[in-house]
C-alpha atoms as a PDB file:
ATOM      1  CA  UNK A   1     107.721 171.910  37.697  1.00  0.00           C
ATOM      2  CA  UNK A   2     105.142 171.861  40.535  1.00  0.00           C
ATOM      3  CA  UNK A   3     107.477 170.303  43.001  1.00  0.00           C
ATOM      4  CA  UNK A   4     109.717 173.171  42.298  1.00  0.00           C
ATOM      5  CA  UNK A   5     107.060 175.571  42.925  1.00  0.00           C
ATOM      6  CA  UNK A   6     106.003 173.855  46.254  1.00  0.00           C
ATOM      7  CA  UNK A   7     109.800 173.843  47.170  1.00  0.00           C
ATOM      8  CA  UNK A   8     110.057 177.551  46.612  1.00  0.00           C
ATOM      9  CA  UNK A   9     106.659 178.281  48.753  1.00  0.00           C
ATOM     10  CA  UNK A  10     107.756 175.917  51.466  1.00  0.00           C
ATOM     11  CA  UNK A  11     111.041 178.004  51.763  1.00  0.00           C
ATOM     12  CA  UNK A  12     109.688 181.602  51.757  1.00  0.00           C
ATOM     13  CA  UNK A  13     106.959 180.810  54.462  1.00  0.00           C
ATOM     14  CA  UNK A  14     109.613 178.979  56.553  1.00  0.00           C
ATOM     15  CA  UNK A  15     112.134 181.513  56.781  1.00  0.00           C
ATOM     16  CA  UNK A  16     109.700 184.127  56.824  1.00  0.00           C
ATOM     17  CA  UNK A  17     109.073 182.020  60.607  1.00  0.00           C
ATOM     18  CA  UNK A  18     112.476 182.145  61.529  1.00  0.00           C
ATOM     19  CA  UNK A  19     113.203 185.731  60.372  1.00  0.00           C
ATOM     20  CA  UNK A  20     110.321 186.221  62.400  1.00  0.00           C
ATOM     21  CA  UNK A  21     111.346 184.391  65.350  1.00  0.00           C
ATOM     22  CA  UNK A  22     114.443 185.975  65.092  1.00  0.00           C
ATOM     23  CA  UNK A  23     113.749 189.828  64.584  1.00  0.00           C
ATOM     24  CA  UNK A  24     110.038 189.924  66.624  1.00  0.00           C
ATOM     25  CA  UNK A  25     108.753 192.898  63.929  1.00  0.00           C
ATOM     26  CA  UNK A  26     107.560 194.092  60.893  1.00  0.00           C
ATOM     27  CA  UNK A  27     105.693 190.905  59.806  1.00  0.00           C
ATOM     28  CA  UNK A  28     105.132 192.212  56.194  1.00  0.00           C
ATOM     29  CA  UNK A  29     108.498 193.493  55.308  1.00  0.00           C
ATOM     30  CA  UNK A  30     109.995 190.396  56.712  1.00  0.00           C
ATOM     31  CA  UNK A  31     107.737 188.441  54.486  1.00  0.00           C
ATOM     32  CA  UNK A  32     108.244 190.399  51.491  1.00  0.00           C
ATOM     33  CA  UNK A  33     112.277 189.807  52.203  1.00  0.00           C
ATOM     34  CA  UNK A  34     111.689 186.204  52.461  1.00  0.00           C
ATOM     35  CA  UNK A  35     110.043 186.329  49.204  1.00  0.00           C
ATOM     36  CA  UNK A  36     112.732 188.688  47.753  1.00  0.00           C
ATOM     37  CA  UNK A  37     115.715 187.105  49.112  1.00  0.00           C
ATOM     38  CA  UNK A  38     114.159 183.327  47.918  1.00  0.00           C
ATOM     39  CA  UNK A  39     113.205 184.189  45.042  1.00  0.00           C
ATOM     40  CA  UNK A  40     116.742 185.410  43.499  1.00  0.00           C
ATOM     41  CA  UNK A  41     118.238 182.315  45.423  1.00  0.00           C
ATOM     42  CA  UNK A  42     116.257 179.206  45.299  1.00  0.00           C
ATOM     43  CA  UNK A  43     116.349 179.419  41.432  1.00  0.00           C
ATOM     44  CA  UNK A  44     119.601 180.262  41.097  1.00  0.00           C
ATOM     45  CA  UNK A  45     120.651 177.393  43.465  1.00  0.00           C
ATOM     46  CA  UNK A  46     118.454 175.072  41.837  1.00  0.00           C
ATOM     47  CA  UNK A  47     119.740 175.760  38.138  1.00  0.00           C
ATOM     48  CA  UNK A  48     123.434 176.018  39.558  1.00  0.00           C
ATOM     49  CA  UNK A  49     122.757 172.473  41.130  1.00  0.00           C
ATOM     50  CA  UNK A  50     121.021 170.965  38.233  1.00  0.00           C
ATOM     51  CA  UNK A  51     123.382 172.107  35.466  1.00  0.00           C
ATOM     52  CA  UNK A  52     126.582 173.671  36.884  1.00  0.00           C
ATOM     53  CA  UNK A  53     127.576 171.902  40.010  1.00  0.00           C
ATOM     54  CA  UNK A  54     126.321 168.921  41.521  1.00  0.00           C
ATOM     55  CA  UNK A  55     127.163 169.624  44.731  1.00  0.00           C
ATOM     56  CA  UNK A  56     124.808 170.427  47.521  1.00  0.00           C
ATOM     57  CA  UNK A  57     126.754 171.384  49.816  1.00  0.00           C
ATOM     58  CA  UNK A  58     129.114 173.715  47.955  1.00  0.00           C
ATOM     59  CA  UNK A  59     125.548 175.054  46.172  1.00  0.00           C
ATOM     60  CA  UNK A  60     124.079 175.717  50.296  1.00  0.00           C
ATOM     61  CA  UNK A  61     127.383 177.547  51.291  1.00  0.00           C
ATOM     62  CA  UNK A  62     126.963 179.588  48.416  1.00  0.00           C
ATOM     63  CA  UNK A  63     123.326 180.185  49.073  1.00  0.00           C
ATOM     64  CA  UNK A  64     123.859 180.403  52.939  1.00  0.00           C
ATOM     65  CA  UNK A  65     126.735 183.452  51.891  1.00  0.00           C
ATOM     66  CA  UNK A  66     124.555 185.384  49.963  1.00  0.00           C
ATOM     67  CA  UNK A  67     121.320 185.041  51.712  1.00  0.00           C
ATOM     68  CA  UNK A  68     123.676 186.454  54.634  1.00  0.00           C
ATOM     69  CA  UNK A  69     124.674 189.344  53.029  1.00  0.00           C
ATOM     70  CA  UNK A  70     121.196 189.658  51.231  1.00  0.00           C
ATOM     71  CA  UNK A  71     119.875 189.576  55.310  1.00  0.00           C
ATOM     72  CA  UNK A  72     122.154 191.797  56.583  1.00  0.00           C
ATOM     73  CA  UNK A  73     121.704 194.588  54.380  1.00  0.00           C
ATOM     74  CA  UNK A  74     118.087 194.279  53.976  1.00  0.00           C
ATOM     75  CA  UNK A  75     116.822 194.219  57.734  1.00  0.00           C
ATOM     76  CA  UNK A  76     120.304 196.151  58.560  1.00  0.00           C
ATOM     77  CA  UNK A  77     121.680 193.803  60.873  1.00  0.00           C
ATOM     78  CA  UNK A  78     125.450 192.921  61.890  1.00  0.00           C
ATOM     79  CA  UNK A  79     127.161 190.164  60.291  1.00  0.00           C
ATOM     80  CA  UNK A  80     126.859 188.357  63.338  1.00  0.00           C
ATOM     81  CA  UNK A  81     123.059 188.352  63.678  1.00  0.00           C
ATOM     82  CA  UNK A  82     122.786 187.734  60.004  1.00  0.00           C
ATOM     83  CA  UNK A  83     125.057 185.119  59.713  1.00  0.00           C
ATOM     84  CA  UNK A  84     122.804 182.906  62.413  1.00  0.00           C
ATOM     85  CA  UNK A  85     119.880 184.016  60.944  1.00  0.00           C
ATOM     86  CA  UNK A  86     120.613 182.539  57.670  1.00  0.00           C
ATOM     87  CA  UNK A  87     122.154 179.224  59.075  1.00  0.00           C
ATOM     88  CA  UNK A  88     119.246 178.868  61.045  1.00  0.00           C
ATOM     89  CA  UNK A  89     117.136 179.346  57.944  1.00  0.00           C
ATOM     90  CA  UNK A  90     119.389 177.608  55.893  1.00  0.00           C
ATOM     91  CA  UNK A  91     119.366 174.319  57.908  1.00  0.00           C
ATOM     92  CA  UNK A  92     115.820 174.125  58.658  1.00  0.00           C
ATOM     93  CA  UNK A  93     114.956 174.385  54.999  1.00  0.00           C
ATOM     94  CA  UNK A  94     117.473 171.658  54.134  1.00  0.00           C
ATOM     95  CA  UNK A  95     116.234 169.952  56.490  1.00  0.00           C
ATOM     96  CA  UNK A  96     112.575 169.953  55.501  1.00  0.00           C
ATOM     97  CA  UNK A  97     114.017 169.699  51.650  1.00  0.00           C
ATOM     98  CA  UNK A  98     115.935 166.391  52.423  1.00  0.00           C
ATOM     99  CA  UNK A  99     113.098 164.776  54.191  1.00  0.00           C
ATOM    100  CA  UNK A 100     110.789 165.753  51.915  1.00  0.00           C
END
């Protein structure tokens, strides 16, 4: 359970980063979205992985699609600019994920 915990830290602070990167304000809210939008995702993903669909690719398009709609009504962006800012958060936290 503590790797699980880690996992879901790891991802909040790292696309809090890139949201950050990405947007250049509001440090806090775009913190407290990272937390929101991880928090209804990660566990969903992981349980959906674990027990539905072992798959993790099908389970990070699914993730990647609503963390983009999650991103662009939250900090009211276009599709367009939410779209890259979820792939871009997306991969990197695979990334890390796989490696780690």
């Amino acid at each position: 359970m503590n790797h699980l915990l880690l996992a879901w830290l790891i991802t909040i602070i790292v696309e809090f980063f890139i949201f950050l990167i990405f947007l250049k304000k509001e440090p806090l809210k775009l913190f407290l979205y990272s937390l929101l939008i991880n928090s209804l995702t990660l566990p969903i993903a992981t349980y959906g992985y674990l027990n539905v669909l072992n798959n993790i690719y099908i389970i990070e398009l699914i993730v990647f699609l609503v963390e983009t709609a999650l991103i662009m009504v939250l900090m009211e962006l276009d599709y367009k600019e939410a779209i890259l800012i979820s792939f871009t958060a997306n991969l990197v936290t695979a990334l890390i994920g796989f490696t780690l």
